[in-house]
N, C-alpha and C. Protein backbone atom coordinates (compact mmCIF):
# COMPACT_ATOMS: atom_id res chain seq x y z
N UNK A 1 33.40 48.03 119.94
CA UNK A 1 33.95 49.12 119.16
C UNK A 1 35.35 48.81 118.72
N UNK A 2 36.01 48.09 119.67
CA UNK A 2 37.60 47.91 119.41
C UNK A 2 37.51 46.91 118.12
N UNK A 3 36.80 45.74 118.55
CA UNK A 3 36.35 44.98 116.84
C UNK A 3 35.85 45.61 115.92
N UNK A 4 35.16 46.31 115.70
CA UNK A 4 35.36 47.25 114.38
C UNK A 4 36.34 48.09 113.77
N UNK A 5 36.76 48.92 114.72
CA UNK A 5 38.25 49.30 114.25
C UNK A 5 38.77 48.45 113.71
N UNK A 6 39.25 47.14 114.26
CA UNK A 6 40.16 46.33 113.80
C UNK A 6 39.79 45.70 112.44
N UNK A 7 38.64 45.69 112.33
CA UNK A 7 38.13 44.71 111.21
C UNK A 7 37.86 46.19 109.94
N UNK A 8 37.87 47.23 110.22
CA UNK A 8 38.19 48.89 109.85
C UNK A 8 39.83 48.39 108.85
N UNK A 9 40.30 48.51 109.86
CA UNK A 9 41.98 48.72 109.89
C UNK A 9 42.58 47.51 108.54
N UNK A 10 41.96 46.08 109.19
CA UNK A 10 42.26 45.23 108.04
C UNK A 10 42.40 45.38 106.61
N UNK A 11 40.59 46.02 106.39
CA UNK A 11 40.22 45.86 105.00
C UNK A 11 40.86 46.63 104.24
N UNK A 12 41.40 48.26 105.33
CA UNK A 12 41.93 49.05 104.58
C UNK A 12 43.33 49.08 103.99
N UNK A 13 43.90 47.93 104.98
CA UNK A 13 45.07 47.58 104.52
C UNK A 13 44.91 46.67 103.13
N UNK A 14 44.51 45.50 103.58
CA UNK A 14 44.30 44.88 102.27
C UNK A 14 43.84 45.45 101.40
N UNK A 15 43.14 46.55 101.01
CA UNK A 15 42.94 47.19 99.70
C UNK A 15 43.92 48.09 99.51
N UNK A 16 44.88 48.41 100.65
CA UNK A 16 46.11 49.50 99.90
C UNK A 16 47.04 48.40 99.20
N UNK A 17 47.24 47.05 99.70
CA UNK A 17 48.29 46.24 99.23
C UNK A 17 47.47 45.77 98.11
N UNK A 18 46.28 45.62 98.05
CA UNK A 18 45.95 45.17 96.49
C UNK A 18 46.24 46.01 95.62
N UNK A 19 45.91 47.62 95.89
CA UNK A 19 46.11 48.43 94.90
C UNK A 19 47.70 48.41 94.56
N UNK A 20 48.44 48.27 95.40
CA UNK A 20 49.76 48.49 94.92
C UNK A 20 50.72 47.32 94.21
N UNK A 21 49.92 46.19 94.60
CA UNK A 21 50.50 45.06 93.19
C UNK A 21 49.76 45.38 92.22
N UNK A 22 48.35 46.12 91.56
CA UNK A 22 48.00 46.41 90.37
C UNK A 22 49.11 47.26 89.95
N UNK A 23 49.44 48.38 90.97
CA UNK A 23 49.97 49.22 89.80
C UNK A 23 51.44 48.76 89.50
N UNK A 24 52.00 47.86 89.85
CA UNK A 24 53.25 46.98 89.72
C UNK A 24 53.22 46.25 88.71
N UNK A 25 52.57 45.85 88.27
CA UNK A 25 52.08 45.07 87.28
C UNK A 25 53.10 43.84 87.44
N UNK A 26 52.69 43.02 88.33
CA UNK A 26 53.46 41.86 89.07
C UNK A 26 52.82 41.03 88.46
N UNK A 27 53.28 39.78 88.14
CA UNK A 27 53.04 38.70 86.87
C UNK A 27 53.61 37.48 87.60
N UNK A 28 52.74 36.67 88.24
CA UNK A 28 53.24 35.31 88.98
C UNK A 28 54.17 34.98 87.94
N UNK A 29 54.96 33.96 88.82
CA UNK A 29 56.51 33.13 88.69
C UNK A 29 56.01 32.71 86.67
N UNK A 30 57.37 32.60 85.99
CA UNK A 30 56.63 31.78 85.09
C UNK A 30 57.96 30.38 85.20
N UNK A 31 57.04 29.66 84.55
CA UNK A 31 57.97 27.90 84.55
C UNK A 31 58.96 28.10 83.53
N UNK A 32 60.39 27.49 84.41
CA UNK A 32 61.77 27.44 83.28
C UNK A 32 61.75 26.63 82.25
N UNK A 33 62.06 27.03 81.05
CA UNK A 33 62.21 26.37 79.86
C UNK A 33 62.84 24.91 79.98
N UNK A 34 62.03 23.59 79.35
CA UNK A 34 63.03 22.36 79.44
C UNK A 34 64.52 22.12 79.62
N UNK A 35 65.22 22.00 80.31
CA UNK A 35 66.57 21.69 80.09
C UNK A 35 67.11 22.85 81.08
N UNK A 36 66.82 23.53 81.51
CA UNK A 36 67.26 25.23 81.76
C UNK A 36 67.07 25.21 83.39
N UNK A 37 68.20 25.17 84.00
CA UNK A 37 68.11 25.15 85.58
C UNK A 37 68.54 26.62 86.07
N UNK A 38 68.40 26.35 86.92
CA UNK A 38 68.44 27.82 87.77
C UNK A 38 69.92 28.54 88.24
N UNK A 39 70.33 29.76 87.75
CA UNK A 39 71.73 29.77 88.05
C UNK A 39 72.62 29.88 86.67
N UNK A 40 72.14 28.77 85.34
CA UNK A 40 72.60 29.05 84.25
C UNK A 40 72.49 29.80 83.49
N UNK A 41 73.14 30.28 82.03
CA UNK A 41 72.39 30.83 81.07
C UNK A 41 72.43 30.01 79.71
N UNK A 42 71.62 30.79 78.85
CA UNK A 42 71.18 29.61 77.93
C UNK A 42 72.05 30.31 76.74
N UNK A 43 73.42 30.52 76.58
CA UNK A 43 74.23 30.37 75.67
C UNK A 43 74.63 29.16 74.97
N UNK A 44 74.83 28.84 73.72
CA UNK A 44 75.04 27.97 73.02
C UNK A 44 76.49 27.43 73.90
N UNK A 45 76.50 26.22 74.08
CA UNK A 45 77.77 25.23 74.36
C UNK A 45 79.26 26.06 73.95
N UNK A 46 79.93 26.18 74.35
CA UNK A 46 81.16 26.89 74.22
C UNK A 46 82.03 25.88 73.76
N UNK A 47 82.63 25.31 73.24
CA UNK A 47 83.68 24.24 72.58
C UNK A 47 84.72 24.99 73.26
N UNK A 48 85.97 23.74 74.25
CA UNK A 48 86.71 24.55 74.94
C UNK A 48 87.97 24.88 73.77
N UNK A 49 89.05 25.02 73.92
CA UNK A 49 90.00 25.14 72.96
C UNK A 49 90.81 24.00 72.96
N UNK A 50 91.61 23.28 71.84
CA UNK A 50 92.77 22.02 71.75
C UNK A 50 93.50 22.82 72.63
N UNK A 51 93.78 21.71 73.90
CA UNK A 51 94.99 21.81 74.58
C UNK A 51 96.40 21.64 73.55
N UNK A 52 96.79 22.71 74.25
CA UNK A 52 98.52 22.28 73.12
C UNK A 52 99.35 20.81 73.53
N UNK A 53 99.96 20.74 72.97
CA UNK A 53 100.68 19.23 73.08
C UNK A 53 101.52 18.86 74.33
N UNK A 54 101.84 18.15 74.86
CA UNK A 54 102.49 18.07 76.07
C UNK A 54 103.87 18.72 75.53
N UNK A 55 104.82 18.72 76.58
CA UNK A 55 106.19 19.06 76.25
C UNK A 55 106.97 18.08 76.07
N UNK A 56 107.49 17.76 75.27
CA UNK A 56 108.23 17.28 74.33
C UNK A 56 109.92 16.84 74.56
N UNK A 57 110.17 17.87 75.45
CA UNK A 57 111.46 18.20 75.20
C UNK A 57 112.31 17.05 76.61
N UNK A 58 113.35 16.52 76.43
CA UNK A 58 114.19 15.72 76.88
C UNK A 58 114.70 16.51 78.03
N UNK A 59 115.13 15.73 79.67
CA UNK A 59 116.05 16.52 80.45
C UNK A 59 117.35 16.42 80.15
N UNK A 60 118.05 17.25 79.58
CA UNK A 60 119.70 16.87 78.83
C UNK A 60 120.34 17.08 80.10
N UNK A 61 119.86 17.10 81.43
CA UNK A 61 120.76 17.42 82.52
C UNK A 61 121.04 15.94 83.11
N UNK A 62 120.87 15.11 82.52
CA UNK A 62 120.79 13.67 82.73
C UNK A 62 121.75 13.20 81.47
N UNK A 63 122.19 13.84 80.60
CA UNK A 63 122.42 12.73 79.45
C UNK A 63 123.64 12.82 78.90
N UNK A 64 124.79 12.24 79.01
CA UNK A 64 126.03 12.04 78.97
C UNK A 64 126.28 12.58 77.45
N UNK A 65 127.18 13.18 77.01
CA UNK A 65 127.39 14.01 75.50
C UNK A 65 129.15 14.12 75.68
N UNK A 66 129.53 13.56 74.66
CA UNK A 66 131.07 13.22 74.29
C UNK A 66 131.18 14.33 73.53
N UNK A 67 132.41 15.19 72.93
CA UNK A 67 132.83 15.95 71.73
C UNK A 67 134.13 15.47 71.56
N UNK A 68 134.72 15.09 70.62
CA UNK A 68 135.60 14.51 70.05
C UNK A 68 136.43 14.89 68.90
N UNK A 69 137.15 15.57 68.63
CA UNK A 69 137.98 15.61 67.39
C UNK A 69 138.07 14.80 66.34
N UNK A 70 138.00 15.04 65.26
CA UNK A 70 138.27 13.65 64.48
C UNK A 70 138.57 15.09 62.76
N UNK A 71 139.29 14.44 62.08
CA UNK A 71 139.65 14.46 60.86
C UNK A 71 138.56 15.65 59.86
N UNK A 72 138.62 16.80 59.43
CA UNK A 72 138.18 17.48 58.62
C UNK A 72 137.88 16.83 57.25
N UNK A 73 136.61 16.67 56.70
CA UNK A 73 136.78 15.89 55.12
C UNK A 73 135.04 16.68 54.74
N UNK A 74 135.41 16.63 53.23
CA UNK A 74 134.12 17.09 52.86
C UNK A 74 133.54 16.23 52.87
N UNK A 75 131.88 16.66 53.23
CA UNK A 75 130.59 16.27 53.30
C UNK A 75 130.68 15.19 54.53
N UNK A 76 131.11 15.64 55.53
CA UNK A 76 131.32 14.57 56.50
C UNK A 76 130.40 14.95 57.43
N UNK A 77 129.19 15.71 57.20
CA UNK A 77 128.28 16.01 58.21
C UNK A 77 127.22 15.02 57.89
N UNK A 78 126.95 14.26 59.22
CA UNK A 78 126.23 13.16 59.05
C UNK A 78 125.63 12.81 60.49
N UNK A 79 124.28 12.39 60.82
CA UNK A 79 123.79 11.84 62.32
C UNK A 79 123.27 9.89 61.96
N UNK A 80 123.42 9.29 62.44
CA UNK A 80 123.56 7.87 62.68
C UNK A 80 123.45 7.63 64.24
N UNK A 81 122.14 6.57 63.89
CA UNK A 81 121.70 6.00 65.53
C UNK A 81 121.98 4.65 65.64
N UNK A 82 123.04 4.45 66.62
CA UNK A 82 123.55 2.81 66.79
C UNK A 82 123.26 2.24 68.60
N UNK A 83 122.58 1.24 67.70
CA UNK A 83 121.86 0.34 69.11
C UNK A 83 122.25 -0.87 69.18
N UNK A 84 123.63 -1.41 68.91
CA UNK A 84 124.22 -2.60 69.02
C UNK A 84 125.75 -2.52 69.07
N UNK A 85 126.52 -3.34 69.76
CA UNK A 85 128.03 -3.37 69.69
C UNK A 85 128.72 -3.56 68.18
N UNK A 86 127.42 -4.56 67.42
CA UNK A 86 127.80 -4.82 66.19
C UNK A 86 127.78 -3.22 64.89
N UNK A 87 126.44 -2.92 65.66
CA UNK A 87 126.56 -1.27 64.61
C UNK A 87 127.56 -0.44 64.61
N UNK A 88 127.94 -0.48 66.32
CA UNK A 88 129.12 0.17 66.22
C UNK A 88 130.18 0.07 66.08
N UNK A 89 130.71 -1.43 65.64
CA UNK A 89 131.35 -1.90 65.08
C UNK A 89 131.82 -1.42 64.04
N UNK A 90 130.92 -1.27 62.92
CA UNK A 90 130.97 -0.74 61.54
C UNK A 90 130.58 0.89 61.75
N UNK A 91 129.94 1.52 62.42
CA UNK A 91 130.43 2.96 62.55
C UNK A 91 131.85 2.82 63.31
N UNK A 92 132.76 2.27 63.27
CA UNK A 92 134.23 2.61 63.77
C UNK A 92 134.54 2.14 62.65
N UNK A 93 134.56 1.34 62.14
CA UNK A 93 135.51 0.96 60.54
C UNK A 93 134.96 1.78 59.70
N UNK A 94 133.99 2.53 59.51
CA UNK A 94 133.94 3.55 58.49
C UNK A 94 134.38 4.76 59.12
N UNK A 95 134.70 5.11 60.27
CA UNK A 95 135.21 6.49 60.73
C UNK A 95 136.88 6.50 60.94
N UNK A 96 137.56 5.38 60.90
CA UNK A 96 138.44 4.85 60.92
C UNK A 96 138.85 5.22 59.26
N UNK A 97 138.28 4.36 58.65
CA UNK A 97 138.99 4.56 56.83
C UNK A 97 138.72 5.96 56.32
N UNK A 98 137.79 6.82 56.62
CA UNK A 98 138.23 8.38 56.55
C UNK A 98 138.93 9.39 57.40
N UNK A 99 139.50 9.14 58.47
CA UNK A 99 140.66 10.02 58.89
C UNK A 99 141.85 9.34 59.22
N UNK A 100 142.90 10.20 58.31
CA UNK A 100 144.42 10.10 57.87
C UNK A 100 144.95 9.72 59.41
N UNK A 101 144.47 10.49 60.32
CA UNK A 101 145.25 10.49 61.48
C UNK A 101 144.58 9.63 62.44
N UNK A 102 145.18 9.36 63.44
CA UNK A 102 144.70 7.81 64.28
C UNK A 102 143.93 8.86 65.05
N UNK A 103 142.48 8.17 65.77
CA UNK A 103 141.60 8.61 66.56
C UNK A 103 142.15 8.58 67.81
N UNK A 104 141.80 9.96 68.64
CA UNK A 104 142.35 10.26 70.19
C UNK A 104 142.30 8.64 70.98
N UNK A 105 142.66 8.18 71.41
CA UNK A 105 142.98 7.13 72.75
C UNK A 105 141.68 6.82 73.77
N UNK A 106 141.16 7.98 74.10
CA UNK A 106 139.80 7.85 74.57
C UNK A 106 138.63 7.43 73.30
N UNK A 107 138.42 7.98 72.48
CA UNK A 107 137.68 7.34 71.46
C UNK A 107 137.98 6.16 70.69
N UNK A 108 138.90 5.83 71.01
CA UNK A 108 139.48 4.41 70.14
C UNK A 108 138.82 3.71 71.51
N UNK A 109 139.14 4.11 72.81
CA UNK A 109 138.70 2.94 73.76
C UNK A 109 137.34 2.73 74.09
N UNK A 110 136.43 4.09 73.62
CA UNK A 110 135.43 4.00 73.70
C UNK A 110 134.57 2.93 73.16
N UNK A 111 135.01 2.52 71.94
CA UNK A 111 134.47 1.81 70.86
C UNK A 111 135.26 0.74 70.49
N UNK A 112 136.65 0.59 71.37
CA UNK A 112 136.92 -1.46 71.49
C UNK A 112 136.84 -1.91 72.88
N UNK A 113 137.23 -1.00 73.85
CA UNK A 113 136.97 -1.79 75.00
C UNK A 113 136.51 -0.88 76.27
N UNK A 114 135.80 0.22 75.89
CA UNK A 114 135.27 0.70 76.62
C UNK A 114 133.53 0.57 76.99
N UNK A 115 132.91 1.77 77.69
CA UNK A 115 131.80 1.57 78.44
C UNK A 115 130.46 0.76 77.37
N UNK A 116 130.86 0.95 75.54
CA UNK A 116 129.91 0.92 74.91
C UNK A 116 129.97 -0.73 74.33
N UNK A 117 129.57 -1.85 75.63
CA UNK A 117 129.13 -2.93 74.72
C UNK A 117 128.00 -3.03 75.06
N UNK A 118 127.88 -4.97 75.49
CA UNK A 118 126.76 -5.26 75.27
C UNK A 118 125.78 -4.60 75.84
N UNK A 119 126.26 -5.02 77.53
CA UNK A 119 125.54 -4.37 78.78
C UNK A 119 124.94 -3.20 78.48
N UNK A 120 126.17 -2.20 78.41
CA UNK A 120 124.98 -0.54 77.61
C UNK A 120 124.15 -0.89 76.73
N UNK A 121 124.32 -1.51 75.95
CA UNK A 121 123.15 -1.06 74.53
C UNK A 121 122.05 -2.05 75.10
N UNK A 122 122.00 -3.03 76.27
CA UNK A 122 120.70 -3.10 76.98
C UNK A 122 119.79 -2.20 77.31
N UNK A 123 120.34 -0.78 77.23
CA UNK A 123 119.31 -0.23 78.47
C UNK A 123 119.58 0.80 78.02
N UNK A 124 120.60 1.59 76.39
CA UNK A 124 120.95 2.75 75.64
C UNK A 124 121.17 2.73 74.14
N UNK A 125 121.08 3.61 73.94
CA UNK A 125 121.64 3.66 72.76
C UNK A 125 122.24 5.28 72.46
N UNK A 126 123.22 5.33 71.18
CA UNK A 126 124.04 6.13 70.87
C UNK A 126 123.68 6.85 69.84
N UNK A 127 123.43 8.19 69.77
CA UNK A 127 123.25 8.89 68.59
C UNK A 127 124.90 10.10 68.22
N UNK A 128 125.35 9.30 66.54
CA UNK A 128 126.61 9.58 66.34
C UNK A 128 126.06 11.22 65.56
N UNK A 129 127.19 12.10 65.84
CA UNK A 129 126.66 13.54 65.03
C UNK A 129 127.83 13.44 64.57
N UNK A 130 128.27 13.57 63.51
CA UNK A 130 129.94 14.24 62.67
C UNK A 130 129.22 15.45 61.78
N UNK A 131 130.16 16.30 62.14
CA UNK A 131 130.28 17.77 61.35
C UNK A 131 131.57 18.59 61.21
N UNK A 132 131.60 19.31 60.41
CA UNK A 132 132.91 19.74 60.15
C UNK A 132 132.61 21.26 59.97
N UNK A 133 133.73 21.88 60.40
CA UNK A 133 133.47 23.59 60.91
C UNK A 133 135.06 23.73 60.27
N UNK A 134 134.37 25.12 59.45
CA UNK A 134 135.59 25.88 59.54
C UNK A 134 136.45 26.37 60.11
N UNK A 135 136.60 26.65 61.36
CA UNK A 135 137.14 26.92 62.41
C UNK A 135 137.08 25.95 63.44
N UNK A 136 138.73 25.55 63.66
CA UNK A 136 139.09 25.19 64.86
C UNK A 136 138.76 25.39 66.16
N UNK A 137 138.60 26.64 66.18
CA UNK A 137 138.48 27.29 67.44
C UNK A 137 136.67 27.09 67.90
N UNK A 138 135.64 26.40 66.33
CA UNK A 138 134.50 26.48 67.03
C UNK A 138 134.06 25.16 68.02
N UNK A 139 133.87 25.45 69.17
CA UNK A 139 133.18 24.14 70.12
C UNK A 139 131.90 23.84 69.92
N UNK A 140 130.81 23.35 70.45
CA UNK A 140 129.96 22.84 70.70
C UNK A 140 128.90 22.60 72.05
N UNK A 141 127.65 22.66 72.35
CA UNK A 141 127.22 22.27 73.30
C UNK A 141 125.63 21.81 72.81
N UNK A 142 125.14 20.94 73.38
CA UNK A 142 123.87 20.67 73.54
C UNK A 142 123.16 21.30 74.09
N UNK A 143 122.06 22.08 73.58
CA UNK A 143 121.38 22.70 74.22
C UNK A 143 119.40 22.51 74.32
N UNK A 144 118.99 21.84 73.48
CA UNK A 144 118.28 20.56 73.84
C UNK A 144 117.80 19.57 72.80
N UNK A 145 116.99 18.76 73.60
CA UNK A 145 116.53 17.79 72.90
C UNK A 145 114.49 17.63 72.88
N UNK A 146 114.43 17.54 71.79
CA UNK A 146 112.76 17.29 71.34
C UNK A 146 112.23 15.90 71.25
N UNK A 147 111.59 15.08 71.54
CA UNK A 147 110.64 13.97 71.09
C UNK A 147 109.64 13.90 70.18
N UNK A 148 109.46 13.42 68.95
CA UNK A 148 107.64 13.69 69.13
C UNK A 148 107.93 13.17 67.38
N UNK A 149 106.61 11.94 67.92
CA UNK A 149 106.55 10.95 66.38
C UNK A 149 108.15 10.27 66.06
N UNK A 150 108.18 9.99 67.13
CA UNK A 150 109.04 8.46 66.93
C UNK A 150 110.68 9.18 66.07
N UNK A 151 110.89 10.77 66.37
CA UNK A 151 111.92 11.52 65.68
C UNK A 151 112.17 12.25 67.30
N UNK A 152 113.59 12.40 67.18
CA UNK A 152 114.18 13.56 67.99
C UNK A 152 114.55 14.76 67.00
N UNK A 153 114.58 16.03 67.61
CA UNK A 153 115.21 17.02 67.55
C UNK A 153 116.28 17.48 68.34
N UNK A 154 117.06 17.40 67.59
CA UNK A 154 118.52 17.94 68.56
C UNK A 154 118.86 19.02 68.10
N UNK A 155 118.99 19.79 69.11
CA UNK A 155 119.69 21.62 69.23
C UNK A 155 120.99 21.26 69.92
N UNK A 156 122.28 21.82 68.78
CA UNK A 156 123.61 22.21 69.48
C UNK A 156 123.87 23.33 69.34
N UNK A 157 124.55 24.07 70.19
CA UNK A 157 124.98 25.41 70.10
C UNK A 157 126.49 25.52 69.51
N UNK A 158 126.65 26.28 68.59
CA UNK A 158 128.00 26.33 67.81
C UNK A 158 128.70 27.36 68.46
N UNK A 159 129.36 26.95 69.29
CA UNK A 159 129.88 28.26 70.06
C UNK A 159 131.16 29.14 68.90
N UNK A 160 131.27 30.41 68.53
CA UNK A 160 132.35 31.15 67.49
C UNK A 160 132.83 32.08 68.27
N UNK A 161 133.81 32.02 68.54
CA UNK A 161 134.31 33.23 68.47
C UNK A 161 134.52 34.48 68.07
N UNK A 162 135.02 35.31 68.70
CA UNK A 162 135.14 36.37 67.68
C UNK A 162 136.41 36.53 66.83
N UNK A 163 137.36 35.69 67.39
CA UNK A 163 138.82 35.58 66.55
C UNK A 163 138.72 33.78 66.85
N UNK A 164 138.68 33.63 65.37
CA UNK A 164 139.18 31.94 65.40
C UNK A 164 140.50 31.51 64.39
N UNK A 165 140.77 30.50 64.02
CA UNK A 165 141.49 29.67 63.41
C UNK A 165 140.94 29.66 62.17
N UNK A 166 141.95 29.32 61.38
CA UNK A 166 141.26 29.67 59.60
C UNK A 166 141.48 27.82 59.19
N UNK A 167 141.81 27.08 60.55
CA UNK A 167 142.10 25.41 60.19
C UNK A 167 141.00 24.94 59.97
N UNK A 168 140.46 23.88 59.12
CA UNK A 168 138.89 23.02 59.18
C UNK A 168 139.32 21.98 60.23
N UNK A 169 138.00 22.01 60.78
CA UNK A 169 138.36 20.72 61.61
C UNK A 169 137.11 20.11 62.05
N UNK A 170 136.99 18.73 62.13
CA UNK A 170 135.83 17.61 62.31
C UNK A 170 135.88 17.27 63.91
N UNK A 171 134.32 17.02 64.05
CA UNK A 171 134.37 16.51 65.28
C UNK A 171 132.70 15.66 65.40
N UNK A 172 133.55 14.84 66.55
CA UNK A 172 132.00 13.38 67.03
C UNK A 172 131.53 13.94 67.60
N UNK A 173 130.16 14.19 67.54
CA UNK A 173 129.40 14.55 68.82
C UNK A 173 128.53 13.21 68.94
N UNK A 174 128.91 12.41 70.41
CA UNK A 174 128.37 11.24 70.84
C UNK A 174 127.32 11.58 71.67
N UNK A 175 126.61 11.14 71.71
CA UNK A 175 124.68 11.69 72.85
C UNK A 175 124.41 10.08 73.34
N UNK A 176 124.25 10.06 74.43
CA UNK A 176 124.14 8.40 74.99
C UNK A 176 122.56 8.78 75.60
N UNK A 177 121.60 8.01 75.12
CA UNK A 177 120.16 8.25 75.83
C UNK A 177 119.42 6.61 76.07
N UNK A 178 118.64 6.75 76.35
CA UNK A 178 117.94 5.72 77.17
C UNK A 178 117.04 4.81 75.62
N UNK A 179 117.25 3.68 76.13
CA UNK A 179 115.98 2.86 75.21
C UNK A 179 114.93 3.32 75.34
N UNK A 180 114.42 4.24 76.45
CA UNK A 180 112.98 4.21 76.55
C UNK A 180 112.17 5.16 75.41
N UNK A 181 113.29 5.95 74.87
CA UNK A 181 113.08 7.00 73.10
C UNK A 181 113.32 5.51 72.32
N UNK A 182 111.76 5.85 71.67
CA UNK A 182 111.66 4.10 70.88
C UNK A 182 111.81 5.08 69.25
N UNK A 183 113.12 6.05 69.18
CA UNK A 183 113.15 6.62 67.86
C UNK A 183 113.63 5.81 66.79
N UNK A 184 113.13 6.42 65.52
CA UNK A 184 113.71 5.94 64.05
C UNK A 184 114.48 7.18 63.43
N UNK A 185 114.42 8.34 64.07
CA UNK A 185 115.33 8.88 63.26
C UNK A 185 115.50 10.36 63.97
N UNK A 186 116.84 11.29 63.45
CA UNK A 186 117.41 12.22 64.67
C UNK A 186 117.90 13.32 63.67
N UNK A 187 117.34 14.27 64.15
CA UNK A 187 117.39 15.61 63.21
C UNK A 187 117.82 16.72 64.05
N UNK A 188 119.23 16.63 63.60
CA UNK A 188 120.41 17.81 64.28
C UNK A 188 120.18 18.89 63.87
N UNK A 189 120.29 20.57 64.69
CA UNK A 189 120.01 21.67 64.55
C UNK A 189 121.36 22.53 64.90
N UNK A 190 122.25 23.46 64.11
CA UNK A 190 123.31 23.74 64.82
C UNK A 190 122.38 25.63 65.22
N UNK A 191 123.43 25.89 66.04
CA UNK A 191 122.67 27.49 66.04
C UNK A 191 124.13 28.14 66.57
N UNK A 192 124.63 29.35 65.63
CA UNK A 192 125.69 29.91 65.82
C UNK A 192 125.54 30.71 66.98
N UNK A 193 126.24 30.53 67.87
CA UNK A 193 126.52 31.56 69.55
C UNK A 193 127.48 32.31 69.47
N UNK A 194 127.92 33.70 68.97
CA UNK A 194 128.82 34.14 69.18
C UNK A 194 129.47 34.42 70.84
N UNK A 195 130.93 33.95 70.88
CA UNK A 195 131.27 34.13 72.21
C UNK A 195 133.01 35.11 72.20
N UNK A 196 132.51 36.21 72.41
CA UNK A 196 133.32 37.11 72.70
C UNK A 196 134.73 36.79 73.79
N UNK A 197 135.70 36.91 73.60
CA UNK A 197 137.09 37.15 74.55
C UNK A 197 137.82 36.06 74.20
């Protein structure tokens, strides 16, 4: 009797679980499409975006920058890159035959018997800035430098006052940087800073 029950009990189960995957309407596994693993989705390839360009920009906390006085004259704003004792040779005889007045003592020594011969221009070179400001009273600072395609960008800050001098006056801005900028050419940026007191 106990085997009938049991063999009772079975069938009736198995026909409640059959009936209840009919009414489920349960549909064996189907096979993933070629190419198509498990976990993905099948969105078209996403193209990532151009990384932007590396940075560019020079550490100027490394790089020695002269300002120099020299002689007010029109159209005397000019940048020149000298990589030999001999170039700078002839950038001193042409900066020499345009100002009336003899060059400060430190810049005269700079350029006959100071730090800039052979030895430096092994392992540097010099980018010359001359510009001329209406005001005496305006200074100067470097505030940076760019690389990119064999050109620098140079940013100086024009520092003004708010009360200056009505004198014109010229000045060197000397930038000493490394051979390892394999540049052909240097494109100065001034940017007026007003500086109050």
């Amino acid at each position: 009797m106990k085997k009938f029950l049991m063999i009772v009990l079975f069938l009736v189960s198995a026909v409640s679980l059959l009936a209840a995957c009919a009414g489920n309407d349960v549909s064996p596994p189907q096979p993933e499409p070629p190419g198509h693993s498990i976990g993905t989705e099948l969105n078209p390839p996403v193209t990532a975006e151009p990384q932007p360009p590396g940075d560019t920009s020079v550490d100027i906390s490394t790089i020695k920058v002269i300002y120099s006085r020299i002689d007010w004259r029109d159209g005397m704003d000019d940048t020149t890159i000298v990589r030999s004792v001999d170039e700078l040779g002839d950038y001193y005889e042409k900066l020499k035959a345009v100002n009336i007045n003899d060059l400060d003592d430190d810049l005269t020594w700079r350029f006959n018997d100071g730090d800039y011969n052979d030895k430096f221009f092994e392992g540097q070179f010099l980018i010359m800035i001359s510009v001329a400001e209406a005001s005496g009273s305006n200074r100067h600072a470097l505030s940076s430098i760019a690389e990119e395609n064999n050109a620098l960008t140079i940013h100086i800050d024009r520092e003004v006052p708010d009360v200056g001098t009505m004198d014109m006056a010229g000045w060197l801005i000397i930038i000493e940087l490394s051979n390892s900028y394999s540049i052909t050419k240097a494109d100065v940026i001034f940017t007026n800073v007003p500086i109050s007191g």
